[in-house]
C-alpha atoms as a PDB file:
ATOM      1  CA  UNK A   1     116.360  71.690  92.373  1.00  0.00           C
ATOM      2  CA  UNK A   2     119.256  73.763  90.750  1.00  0.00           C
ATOM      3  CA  UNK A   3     121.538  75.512  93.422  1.00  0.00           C
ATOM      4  CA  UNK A   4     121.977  78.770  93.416  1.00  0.00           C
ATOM      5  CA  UNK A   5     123.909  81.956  95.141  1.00  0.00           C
ATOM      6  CA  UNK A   6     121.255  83.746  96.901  1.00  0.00           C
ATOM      7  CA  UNK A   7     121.288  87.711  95.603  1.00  0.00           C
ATOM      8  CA  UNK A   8     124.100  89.759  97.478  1.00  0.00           C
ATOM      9  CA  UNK A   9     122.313  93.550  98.812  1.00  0.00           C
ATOM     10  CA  UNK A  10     124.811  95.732  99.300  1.00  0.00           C
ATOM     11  CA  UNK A  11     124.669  98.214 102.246  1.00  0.00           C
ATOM     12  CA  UNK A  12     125.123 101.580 101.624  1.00  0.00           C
ATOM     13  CA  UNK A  13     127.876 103.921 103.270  1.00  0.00           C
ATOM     14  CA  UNK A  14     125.594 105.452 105.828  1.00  0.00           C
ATOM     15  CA  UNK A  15     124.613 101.921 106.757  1.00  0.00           C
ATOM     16  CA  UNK A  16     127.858 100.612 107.211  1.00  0.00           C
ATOM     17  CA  UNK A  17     128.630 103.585 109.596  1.00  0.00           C
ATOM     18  CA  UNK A  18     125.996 103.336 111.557  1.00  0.00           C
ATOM     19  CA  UNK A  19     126.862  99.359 112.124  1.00  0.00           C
ATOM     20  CA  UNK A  20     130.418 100.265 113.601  1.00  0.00           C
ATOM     21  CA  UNK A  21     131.226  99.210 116.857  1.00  0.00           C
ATOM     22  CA  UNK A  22     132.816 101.885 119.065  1.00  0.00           C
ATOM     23  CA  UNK A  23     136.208 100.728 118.208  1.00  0.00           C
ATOM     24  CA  UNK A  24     135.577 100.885 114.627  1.00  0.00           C
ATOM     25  CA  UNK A  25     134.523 104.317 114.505  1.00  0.00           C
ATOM     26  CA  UNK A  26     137.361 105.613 116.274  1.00  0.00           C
ATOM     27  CA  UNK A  27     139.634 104.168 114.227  1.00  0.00           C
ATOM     28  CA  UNK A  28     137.250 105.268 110.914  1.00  0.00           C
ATOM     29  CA  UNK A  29     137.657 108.884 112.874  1.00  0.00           C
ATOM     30  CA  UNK A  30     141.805 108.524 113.421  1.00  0.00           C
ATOM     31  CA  UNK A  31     141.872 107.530 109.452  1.00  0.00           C
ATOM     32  CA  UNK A  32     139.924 110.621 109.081  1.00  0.00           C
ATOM     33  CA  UNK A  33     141.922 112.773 110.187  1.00  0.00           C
ATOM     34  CA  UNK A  34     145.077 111.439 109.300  1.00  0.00           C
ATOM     35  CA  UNK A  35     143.845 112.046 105.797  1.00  0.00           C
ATOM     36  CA  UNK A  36     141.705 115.322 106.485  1.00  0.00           C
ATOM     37  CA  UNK A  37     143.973 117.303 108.928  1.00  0.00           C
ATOM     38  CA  UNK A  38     142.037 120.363 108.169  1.00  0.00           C
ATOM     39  CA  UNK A  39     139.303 118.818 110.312  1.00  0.00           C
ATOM     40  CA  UNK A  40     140.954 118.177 113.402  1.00  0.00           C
ATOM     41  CA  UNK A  41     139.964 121.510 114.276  1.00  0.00           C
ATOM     42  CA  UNK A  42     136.241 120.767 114.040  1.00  0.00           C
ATOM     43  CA  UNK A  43     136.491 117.693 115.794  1.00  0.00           C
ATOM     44  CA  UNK A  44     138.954 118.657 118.681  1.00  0.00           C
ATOM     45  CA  UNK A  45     135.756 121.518 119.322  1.00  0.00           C
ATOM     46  CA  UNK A  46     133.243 118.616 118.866  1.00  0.00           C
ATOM     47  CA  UNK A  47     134.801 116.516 121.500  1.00  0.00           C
ATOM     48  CA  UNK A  48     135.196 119.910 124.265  1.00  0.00           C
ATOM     49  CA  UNK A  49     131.552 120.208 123.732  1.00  0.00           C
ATOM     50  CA  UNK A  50     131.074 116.749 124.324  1.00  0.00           C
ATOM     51  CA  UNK A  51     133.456 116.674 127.522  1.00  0.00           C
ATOM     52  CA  UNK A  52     132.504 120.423 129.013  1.00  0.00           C
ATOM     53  CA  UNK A  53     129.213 120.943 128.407  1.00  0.00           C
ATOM     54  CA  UNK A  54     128.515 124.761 129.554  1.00  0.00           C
ATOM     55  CA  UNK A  55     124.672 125.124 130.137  1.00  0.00           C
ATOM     56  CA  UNK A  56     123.216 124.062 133.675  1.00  0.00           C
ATOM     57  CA  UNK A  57     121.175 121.265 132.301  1.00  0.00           C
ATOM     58  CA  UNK A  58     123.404 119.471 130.530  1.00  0.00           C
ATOM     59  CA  UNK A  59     126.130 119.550 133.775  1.00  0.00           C
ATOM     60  CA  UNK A  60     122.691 118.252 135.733  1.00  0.00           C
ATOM     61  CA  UNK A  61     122.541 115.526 133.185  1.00  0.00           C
ATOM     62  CA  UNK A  62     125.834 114.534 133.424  1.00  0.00           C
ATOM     63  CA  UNK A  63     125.929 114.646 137.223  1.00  0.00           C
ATOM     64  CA  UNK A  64     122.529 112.542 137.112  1.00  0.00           C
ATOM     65  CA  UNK A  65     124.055 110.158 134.295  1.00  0.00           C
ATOM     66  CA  UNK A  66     127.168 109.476 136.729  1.00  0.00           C
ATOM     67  CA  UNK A  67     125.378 109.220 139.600  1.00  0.00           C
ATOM     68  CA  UNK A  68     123.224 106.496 138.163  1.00  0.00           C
ATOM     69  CA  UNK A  69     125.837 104.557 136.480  1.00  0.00           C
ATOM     70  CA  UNK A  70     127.846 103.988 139.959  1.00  0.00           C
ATOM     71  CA  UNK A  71     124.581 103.226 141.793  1.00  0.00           C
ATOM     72  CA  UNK A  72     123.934  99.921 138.678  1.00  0.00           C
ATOM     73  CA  UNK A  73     128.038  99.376 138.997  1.00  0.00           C
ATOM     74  CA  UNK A  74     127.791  98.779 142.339  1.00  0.00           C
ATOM     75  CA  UNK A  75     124.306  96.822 143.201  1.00  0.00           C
ATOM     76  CA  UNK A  76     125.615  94.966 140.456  1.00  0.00           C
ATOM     77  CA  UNK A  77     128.757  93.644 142.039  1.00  0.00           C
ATOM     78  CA  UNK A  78     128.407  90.059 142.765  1.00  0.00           C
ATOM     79  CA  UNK A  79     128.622  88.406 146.487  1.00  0.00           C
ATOM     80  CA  UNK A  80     130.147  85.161 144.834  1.00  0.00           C
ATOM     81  CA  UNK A  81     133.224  87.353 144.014  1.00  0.00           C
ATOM     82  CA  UNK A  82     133.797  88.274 147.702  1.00  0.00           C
ATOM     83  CA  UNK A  83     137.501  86.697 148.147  1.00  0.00           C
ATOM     84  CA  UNK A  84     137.773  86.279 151.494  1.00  0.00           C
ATOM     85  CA  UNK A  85     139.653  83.967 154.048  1.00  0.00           C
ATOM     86  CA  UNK A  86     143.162  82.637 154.511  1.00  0.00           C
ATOM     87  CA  UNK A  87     145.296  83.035 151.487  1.00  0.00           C
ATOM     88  CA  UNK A  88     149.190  81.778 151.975  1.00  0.00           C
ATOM     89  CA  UNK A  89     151.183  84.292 151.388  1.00  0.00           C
ATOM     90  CA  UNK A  90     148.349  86.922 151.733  1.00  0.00           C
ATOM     91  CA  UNK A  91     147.060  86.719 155.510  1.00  0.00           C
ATOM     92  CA  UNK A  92     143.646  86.256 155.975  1.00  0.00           C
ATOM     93  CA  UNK A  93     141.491  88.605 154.127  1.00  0.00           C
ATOM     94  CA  UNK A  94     137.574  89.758 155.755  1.00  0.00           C
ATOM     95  CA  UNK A  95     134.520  89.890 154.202  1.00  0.00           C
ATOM     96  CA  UNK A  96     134.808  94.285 154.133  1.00  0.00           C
ATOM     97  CA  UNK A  97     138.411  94.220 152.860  1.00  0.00           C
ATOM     98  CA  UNK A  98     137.325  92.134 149.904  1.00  0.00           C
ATOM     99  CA  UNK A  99     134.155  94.004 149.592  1.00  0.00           C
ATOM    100  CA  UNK A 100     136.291  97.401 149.048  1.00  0.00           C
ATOM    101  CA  UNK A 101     138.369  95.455 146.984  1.00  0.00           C
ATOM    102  CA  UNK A 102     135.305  94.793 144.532  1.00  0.00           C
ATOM    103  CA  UNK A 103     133.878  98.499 144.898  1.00  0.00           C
ATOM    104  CA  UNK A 104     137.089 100.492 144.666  1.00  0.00           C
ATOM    105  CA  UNK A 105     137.939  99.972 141.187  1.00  0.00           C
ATOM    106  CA  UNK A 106     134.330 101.004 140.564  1.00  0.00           C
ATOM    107  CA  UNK A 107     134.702 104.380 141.905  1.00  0.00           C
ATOM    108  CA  UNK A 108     138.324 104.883 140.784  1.00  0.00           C
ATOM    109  CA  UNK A 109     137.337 104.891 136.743  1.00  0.00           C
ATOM    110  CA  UNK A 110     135.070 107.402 137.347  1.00  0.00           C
ATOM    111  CA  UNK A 111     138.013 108.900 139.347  1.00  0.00           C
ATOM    112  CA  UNK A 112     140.067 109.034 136.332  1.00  0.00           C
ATOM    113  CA  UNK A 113     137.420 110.672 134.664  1.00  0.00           C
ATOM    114  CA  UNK A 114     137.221 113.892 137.280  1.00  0.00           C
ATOM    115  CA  UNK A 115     141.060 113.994 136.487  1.00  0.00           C
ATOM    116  CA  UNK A 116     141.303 113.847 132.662  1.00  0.00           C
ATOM    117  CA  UNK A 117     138.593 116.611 132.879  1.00  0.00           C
ATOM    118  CA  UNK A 118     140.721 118.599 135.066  1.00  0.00           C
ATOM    119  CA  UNK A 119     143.333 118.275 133.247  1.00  0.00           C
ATOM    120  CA  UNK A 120     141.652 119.437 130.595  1.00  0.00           C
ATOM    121  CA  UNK A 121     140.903 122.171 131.813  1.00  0.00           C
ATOM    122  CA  UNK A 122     137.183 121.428 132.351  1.00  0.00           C
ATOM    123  CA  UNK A 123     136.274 122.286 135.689  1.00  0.00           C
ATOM    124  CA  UNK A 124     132.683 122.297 135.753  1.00  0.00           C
ATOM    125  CA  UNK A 125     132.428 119.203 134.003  1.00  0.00           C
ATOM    126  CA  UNK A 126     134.811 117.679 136.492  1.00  0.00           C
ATOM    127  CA  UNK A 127     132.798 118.543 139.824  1.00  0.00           C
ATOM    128  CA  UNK A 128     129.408 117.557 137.839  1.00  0.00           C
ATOM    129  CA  UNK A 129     130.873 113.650 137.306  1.00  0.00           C
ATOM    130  CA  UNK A 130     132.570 113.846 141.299  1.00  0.00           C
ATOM    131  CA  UNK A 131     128.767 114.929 142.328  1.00  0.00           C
ATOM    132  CA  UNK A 132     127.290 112.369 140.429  1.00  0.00           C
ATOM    133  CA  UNK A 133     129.691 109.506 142.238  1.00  0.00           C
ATOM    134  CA  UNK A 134     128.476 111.011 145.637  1.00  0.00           C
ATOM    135  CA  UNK A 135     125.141 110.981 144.461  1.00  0.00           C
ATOM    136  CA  UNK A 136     125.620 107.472 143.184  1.00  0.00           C
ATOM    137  CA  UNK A 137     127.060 106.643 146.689  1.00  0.00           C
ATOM    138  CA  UNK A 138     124.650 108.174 148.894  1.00  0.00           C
ATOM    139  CA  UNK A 139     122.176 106.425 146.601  1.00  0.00           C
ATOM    140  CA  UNK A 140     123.209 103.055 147.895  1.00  0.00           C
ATOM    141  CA  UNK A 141     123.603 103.699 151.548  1.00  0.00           C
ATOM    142  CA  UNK A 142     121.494 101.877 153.724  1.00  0.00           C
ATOM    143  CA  UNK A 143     118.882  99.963 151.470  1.00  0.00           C
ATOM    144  CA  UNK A 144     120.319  96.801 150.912  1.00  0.00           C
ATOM    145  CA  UNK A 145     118.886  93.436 150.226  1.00  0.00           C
ATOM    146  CA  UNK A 146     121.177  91.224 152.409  1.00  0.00           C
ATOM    147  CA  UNK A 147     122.700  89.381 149.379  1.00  0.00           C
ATOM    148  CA  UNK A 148     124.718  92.354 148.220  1.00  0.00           C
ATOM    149  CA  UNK A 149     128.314  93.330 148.545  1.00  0.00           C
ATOM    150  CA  UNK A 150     127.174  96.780 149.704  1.00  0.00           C
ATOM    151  CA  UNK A 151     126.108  94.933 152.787  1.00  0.00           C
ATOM    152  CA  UNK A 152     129.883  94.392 153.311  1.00  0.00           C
ATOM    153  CA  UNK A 153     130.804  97.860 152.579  1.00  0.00           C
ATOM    154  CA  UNK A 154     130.328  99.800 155.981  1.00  0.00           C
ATOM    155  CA  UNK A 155     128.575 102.734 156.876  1.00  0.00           C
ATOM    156  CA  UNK A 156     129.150 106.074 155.025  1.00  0.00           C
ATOM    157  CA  UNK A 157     129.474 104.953 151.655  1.00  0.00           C
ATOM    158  CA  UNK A 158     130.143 108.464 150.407  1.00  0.00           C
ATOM    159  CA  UNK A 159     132.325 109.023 153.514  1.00  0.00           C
ATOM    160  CA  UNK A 160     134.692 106.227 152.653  1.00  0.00           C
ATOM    161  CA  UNK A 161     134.874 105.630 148.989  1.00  0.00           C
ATOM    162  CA  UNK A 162     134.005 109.162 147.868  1.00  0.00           C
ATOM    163  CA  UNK A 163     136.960 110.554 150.131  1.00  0.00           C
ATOM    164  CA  UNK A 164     140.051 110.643 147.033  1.00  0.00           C
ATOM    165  CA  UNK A 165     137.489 112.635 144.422  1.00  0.00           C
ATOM    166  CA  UNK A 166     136.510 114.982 147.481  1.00  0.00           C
ATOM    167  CA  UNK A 167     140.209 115.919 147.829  1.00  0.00           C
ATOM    168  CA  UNK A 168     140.965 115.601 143.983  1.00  0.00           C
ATOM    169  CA  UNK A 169     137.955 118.335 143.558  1.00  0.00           C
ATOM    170  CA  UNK A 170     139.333 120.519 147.306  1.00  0.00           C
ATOM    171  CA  UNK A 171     143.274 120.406 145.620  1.00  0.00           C
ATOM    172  CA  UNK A 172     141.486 121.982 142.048  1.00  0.00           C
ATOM    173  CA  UNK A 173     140.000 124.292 144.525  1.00  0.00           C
ATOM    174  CA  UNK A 174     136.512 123.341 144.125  1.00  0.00           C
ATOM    175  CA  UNK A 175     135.635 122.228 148.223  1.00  0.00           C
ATOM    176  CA  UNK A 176     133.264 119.424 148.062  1.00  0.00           C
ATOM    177  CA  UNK A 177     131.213 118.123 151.356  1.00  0.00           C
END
């Protein structure tokens, strides 16, 4: 039996796009428009539209979209990473100190999203992703299965967790309750 190279297919362009990670495309997209500076234009509009969108539904989406992304983030956080007990050096650390430990960073890169928007100049967009991480909060109160860290959370998730975006949103002068 003779060996042989099996026949090589090539992919074409649009394939090869299409099988980027997201990395890869933004660094196809910098490359872009390094070379094509007359399209930065285009794409700085593209990526408002994407960031800001203007009609009702689409703010409703994103609010929805948020709201259901920190609801998964955090009924996904995992009771076996509750660091709790005496640490030298540390004190002794309680089950809800470690919990907020676990959910804060959860709600804080969706904080950073409300302030890039703002800073942007994107208002609407802003108070439609701090909705949706109330939303997301208030989704989680109450209904827990006893093997979650939300059990470890406290009462008033929104309260507690959702207080820095309210203020971030009340200092942009859009009042949140």
């Amino acid at each position: 039996m003779p060996w042989h190279t099996p026949p090589t297919t090539r992919r074409t362009p649009r394939e090869a796009l299409h099988a980027l990670t997201a990395v890869e495309k933004a660094t196809v997209l910098d490359r872009l428009l390094d070379a094509r500076p007359e399209l930065r234009t285009e794409a700085d509009k593209m990526a408002v539209r994407l960031l800001a969108p203007r009609e009702r539904t689409e703010l409703t989406a994103l609010q929805e979209g948020t709201a259901a992304d920190v609801e998964q983030a955090l009924r996904a956080l995992d009771t076996d990473s509750l660091t709790t007990g005496y640490r030298p050096g540390f004190g002794y650390t309680d089950v809800y100190k470690a919990a907020s430990r676990l959910i804060e960073p959860v709600i804080e890169q969706h904080e950073a999203d409300v302030r890039r928007r703002l800073a942007l100049g994107m208002p609407d967009a802003a108070e439609a992703v701090a909705l949706g991480v109330l939303d997301g909060l208030d989704a989680c109160e109450g209904d827990y299965d006893g093997d979650e860290v939300l059990c470890y959370a406290g009462e008033n998730l929104a309260e507690i967790y959702g207080y820095k975006i309210r203020e971030l949103m009340r200092t942009a002068g859009r009042a949140m309750e």
